[in-house]
Protein backbone atom coordinates (compact mmCIF):
# COMPACT_ATOMS: atom_id res chain seq x y z
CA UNK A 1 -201.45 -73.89 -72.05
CA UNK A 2 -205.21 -72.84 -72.60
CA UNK A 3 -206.66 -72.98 -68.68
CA UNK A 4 -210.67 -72.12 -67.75
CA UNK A 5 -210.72 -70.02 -64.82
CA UNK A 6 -214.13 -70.55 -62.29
CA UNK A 7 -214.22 -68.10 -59.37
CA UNK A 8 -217.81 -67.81 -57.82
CA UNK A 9 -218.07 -64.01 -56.48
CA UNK A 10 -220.47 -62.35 -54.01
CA UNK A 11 -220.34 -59.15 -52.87
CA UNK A 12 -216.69 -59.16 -54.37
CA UNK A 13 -216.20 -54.96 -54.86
CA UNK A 14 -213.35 -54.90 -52.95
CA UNK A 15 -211.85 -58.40 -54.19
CA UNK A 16 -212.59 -57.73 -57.75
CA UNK A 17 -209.73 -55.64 -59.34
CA UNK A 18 -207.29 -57.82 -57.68
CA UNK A 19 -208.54 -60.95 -58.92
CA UNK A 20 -208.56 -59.94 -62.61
CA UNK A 21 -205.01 -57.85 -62.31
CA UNK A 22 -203.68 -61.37 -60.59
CA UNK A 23 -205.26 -63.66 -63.54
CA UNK A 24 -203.94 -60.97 -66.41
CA UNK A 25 -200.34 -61.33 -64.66
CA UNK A 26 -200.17 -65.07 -65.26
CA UNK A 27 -197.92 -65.94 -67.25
CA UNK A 28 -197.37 -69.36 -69.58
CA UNK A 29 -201.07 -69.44 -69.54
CA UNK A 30 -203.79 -68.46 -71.62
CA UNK A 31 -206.63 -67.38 -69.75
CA UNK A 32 -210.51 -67.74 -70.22
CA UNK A 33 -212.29 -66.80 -66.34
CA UNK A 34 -216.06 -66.74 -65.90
CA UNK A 35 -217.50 -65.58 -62.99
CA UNK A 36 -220.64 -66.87 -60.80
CA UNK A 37 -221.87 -63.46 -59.24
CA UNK A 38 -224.57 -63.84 -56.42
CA UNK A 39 -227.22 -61.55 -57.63
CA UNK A 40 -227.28 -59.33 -54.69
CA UNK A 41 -229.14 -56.22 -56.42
CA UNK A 42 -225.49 -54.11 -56.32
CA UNK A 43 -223.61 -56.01 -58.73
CA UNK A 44 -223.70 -54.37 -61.27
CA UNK A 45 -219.96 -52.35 -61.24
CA UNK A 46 -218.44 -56.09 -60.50
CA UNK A 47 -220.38 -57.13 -63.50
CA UNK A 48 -219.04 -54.05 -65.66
CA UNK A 49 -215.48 -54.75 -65.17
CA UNK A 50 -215.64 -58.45 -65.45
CA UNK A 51 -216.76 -57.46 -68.92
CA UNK A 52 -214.33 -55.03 -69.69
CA UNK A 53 -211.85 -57.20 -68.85
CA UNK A 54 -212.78 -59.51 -71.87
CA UNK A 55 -214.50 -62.68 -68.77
CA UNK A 56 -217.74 -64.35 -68.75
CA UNK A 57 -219.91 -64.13 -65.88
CA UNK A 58 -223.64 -65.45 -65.18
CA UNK A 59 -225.88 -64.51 -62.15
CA UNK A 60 -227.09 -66.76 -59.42
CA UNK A 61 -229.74 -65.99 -57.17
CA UNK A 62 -228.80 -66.24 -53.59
CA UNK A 63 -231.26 -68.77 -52.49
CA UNK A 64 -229.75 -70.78 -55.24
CA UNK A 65 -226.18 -70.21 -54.80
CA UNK A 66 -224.47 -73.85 -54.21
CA UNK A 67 -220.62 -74.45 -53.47
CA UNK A 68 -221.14 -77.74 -55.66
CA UNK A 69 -224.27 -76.85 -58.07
CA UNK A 70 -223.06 -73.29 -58.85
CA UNK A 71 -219.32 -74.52 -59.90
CA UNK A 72 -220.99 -77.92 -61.33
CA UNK A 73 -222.95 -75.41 -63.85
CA UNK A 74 -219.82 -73.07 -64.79
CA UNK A 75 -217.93 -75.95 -65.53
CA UNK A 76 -220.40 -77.94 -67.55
CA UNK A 77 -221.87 -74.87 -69.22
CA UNK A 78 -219.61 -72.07 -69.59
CA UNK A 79 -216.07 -73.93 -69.92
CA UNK A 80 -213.96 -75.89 -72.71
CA UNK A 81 -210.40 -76.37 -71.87
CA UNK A 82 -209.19 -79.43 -70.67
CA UNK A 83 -207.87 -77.62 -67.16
CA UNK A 84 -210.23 -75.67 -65.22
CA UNK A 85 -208.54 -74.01 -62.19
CA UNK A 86 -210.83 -73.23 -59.28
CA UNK A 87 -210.59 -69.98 -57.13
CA UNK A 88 -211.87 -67.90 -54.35
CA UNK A 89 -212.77 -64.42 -54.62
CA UNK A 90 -210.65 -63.95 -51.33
CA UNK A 91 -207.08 -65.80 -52.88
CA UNK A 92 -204.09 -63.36 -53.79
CA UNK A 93 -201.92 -64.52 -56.58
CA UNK A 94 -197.96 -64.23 -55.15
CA UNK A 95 -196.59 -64.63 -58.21
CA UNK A 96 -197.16 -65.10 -62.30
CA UNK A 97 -196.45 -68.79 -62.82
CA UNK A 98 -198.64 -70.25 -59.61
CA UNK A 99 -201.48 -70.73 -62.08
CA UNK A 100 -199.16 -72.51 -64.88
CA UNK A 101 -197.78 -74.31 -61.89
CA UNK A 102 -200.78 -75.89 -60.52
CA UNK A 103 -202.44 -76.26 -63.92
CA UNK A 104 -198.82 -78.61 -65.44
CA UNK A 105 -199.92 -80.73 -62.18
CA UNK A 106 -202.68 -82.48 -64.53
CA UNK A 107 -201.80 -85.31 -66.33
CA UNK A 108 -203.45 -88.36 -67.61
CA UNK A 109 -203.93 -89.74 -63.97
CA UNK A 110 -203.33 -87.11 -61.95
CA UNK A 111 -206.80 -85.17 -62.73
CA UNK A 112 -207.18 -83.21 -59.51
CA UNK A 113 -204.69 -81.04 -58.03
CA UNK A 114 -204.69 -78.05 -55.22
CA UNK A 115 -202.20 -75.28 -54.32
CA UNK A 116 -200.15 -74.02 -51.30
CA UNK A 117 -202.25 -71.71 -48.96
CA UNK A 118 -200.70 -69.27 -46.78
CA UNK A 119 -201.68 -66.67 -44.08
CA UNK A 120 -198.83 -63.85 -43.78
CA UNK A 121 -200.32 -62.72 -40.56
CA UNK A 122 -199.36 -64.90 -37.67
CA UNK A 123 -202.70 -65.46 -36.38
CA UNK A 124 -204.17 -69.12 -34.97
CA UNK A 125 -204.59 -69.17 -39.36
CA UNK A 126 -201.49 -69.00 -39.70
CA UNK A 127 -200.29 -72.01 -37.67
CA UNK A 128 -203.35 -74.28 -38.95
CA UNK A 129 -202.17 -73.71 -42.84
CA UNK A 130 -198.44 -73.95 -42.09
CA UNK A 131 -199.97 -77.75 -40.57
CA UNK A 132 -202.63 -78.48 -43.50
CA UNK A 133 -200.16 -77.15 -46.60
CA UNK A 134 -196.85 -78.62 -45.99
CA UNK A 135 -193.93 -77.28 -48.20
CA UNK A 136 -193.46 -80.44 -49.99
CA UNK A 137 -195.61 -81.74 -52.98
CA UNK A 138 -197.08 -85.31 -52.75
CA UNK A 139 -199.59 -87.18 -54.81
CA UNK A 140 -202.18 -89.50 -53.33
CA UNK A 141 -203.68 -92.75 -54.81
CA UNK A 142 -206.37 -95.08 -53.53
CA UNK A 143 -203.18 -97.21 -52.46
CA UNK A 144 -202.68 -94.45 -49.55
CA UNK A 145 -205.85 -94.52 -48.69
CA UNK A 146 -205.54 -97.35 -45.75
CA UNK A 147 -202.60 -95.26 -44.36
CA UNK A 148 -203.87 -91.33 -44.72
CA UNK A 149 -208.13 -92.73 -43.71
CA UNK A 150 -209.56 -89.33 -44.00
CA UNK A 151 -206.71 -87.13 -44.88
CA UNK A 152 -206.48 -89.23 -48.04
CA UNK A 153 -209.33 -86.64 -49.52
CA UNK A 154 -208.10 -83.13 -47.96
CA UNK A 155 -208.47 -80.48 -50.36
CA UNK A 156 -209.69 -77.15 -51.59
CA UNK A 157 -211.23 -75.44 -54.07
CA UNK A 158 -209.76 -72.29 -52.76
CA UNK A 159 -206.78 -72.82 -55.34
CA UNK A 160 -207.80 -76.27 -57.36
CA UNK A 161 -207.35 -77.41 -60.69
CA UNK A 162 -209.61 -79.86 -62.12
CA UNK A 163 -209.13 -81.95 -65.70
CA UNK A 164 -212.57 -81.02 -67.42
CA UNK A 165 -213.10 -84.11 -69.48
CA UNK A 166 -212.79 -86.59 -66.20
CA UNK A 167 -214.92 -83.98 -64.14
CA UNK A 168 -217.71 -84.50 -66.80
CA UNK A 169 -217.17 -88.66 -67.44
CA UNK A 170 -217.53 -88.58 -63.47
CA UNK A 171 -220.76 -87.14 -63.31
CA UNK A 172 -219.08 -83.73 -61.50
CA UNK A 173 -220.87 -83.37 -57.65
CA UNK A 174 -223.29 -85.67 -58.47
CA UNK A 175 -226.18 -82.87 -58.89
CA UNK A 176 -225.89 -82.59 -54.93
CA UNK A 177 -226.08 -79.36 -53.11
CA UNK A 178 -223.11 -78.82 -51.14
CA UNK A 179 -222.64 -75.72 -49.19
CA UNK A 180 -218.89 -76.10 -48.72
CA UNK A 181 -216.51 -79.53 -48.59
CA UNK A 182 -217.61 -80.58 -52.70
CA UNK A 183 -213.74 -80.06 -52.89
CA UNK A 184 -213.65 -83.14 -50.72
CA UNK A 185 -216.74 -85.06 -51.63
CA UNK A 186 -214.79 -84.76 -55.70
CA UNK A 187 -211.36 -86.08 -54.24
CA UNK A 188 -212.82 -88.99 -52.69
CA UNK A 189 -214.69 -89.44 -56.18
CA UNK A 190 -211.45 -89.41 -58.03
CA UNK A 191 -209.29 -91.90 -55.68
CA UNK A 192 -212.52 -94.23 -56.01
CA UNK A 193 -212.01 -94.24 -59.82
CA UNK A 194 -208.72 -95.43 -59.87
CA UNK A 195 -207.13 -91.60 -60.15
CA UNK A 196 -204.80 -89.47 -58.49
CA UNK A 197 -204.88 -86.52 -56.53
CA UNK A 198 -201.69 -84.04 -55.98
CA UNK A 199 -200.91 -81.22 -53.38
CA UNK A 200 -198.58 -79.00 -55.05
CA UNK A 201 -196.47 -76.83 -53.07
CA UNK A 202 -194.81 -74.45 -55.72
CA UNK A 203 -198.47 -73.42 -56.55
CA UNK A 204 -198.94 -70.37 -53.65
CA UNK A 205 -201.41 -68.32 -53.44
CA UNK A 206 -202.06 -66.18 -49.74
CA UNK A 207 -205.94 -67.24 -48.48
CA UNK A 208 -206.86 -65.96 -44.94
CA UNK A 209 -209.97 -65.22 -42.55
CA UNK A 210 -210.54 -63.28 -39.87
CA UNK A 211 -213.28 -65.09 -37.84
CA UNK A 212 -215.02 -64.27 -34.62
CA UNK A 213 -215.41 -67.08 -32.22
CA UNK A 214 -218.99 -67.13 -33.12
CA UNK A 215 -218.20 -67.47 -36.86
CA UNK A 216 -215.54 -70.16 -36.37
CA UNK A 217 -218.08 -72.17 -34.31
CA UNK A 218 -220.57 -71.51 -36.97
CA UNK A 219 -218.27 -72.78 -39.46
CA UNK A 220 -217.68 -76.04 -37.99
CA UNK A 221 -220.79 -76.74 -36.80
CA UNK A 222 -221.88 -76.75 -40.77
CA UNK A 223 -218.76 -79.01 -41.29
CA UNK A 224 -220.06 -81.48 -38.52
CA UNK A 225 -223.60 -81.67 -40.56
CA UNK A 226 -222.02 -81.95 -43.42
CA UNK A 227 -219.85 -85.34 -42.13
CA UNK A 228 -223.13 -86.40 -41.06
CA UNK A 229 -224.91 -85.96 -44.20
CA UNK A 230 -222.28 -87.66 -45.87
CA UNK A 231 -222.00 -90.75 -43.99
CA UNK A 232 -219.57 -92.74 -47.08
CA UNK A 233 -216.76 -90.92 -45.20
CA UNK A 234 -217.88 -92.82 -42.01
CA UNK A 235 -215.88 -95.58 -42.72
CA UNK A 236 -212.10 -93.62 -42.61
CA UNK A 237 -210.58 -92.90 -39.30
CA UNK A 238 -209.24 -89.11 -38.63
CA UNK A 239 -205.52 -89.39 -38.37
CA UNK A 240 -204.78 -85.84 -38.22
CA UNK A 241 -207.12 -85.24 -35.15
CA UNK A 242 -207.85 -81.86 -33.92
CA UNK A 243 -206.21 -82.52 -30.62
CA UNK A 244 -202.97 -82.96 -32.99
CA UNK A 245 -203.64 -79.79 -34.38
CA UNK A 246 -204.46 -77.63 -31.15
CA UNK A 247 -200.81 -78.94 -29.80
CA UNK A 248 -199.36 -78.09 -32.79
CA UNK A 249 -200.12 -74.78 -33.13
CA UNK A 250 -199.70 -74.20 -29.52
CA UNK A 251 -195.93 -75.47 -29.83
CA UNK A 252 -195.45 -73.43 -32.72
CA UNK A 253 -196.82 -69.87 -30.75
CA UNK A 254 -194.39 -71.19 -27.86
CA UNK A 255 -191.86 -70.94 -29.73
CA UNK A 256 -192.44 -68.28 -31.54
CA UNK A 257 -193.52 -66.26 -28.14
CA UNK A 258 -196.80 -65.35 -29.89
CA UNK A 259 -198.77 -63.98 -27.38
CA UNK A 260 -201.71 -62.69 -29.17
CA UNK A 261 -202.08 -66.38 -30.52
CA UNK A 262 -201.53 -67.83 -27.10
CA UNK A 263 -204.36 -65.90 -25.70
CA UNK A 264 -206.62 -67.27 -28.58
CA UNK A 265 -205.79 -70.51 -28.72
CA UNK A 266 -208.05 -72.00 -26.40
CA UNK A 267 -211.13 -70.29 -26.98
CA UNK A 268 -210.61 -70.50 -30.69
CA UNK A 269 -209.38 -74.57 -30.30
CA UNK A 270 -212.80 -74.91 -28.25
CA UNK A 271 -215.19 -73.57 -30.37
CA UNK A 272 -213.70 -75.78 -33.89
CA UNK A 273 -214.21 -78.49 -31.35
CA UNK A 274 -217.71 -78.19 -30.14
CA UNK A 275 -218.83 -76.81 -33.26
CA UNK A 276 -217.73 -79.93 -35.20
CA UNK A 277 -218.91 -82.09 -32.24
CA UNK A 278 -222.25 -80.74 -32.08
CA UNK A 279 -222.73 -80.33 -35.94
CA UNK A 280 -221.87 -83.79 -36.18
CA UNK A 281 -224.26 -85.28 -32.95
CA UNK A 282 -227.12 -82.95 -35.22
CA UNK A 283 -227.52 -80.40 -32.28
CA UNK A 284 -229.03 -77.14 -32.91
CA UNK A 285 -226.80 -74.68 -33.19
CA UNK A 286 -228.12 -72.42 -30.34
CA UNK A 287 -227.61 -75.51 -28.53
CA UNK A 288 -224.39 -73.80 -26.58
């Protein structure tokens, strides 16, 4: 299986040598990566040993570096196979087949698919991707829509694949700047058009953060302006409310005894909260 690999990098030193090790070790696939790299002026060893390593890679200039635009372009531009599979800089590959597993996901309707994420450290993380990447697969149609209202178009480019010749008939992002949630926007895209989307669970890659409360509120404050900029999702009703979230990972640290997590969990629970509140109600963000 011939597979297009798009993994937009910035300041990726330390993240580099991984990633191409991880996408050499894949097996059942044959590999083609290119590589958006944020021309931050210090590039230029990242740049070196994406060529060595056989990849293609084109700079971006920071003020023009889009989550949709920038992955829009590689696709359109720098790709050919029918499955492109979408990274992060920041994934680690657990094994050699999660590539050729989430890539077999694509079929003739089922032209978007994402992977398992998981955080081996049991931080607050740790709890929210055990909730938002079950271990068992499931496909969604615009059938499930009524039922799932906005969970119907959770996903991530984190770990993705995409079928290239539907991402092109479909116009791709649109041409809209997105500075994180095109992952969504597409889904919602591809359920609209009478396709499927799948969550596959064998596909596992690890995919963590370490955020200050400052960062986290930061984070979902640009989430809340991004609902709000996007107001065709108005229409769906959150089923899997953060309130359902907070108690489960609370449960789950009870149990567990977890008392770092414990200690967090209310600070961290209140800043997602007022930063997607506020984001969303278009307050400034010093607006504390």
């Amino acid at each position: 299986m011939n597979v297009d690999v798009v993994c937009p990098l910035y300041k990726a030193d330390r993240y580099i040598d991984g990633l191409i090790d991880g996408l050499r070790d894949q097996l059942d696939v044959t590999i083609t990566a290119v590589f958006p790299v944020t021309d931050t002026g210090d590039c230029d060893e990242v740049i070196n040993k994406i060529v060595r390593a056989g990849y293609k890679y084109f700079l971006v200039k920071p003020e023009e570096f889009s989550h949709s635009l920038t992955r829009q372009k590689a696709i359109m531009e720098y790709t050919s196979a029918d499955i492109i599979i979408m990274i992060s800089q920041d994934v680690v590959f657990l094994d050699n087949k999660c590539v050729s597993e989430l890539a077999k996901a694509i079929t003739d309707d089922v032209v978007f698919a994402f992977g398992r994420q998981i955080c081996r450290k049991k931080t607050v993380e740790y709890y929210v991707r055990k909730k938002n990447y079950p271990e068992n697969s499931y496909v969604v149609t615009a059938s499930d829509i009524k039922e799932l209202q906005l969970k119907a178009f959770f996903a991530s480019d984190a770990f993705s694949a995409y079928s290239r010749n539907t991402f092109v008939a479909l116009g791709g992002y649109d041409g809209i700047h997105m500075m994180m949630n095109e992952d969504m926007y597409y889904a919602k895209k591809v359920l609209d058009n009478g396709f499927a989307k799948a969550y596959v669970s064998t596909a596992v890659v690890e995919h963590s953060h370490k955020f200050t409360l400052k960062q986290l509120y930061k984070r979902y404050f640009d989430t809340g302006v991004w609902f709000k900029e996007h107001s065709e999702f108005d229409e769906y009703k959150t089923t899997d409310t953060g309130l359902k979230l907070a108690i489960y990972v609370l449960i789950r640290a009870l149990k567990d005894f977890n008392l770092p997590v414990l200690f967090r969990w209310l600070p961290d629970m209140t800043a997602r909260y007022l930063g997607m509140r506020k984001g969303k109600h278009g307050l400034d963000i010093d607006q504390k």
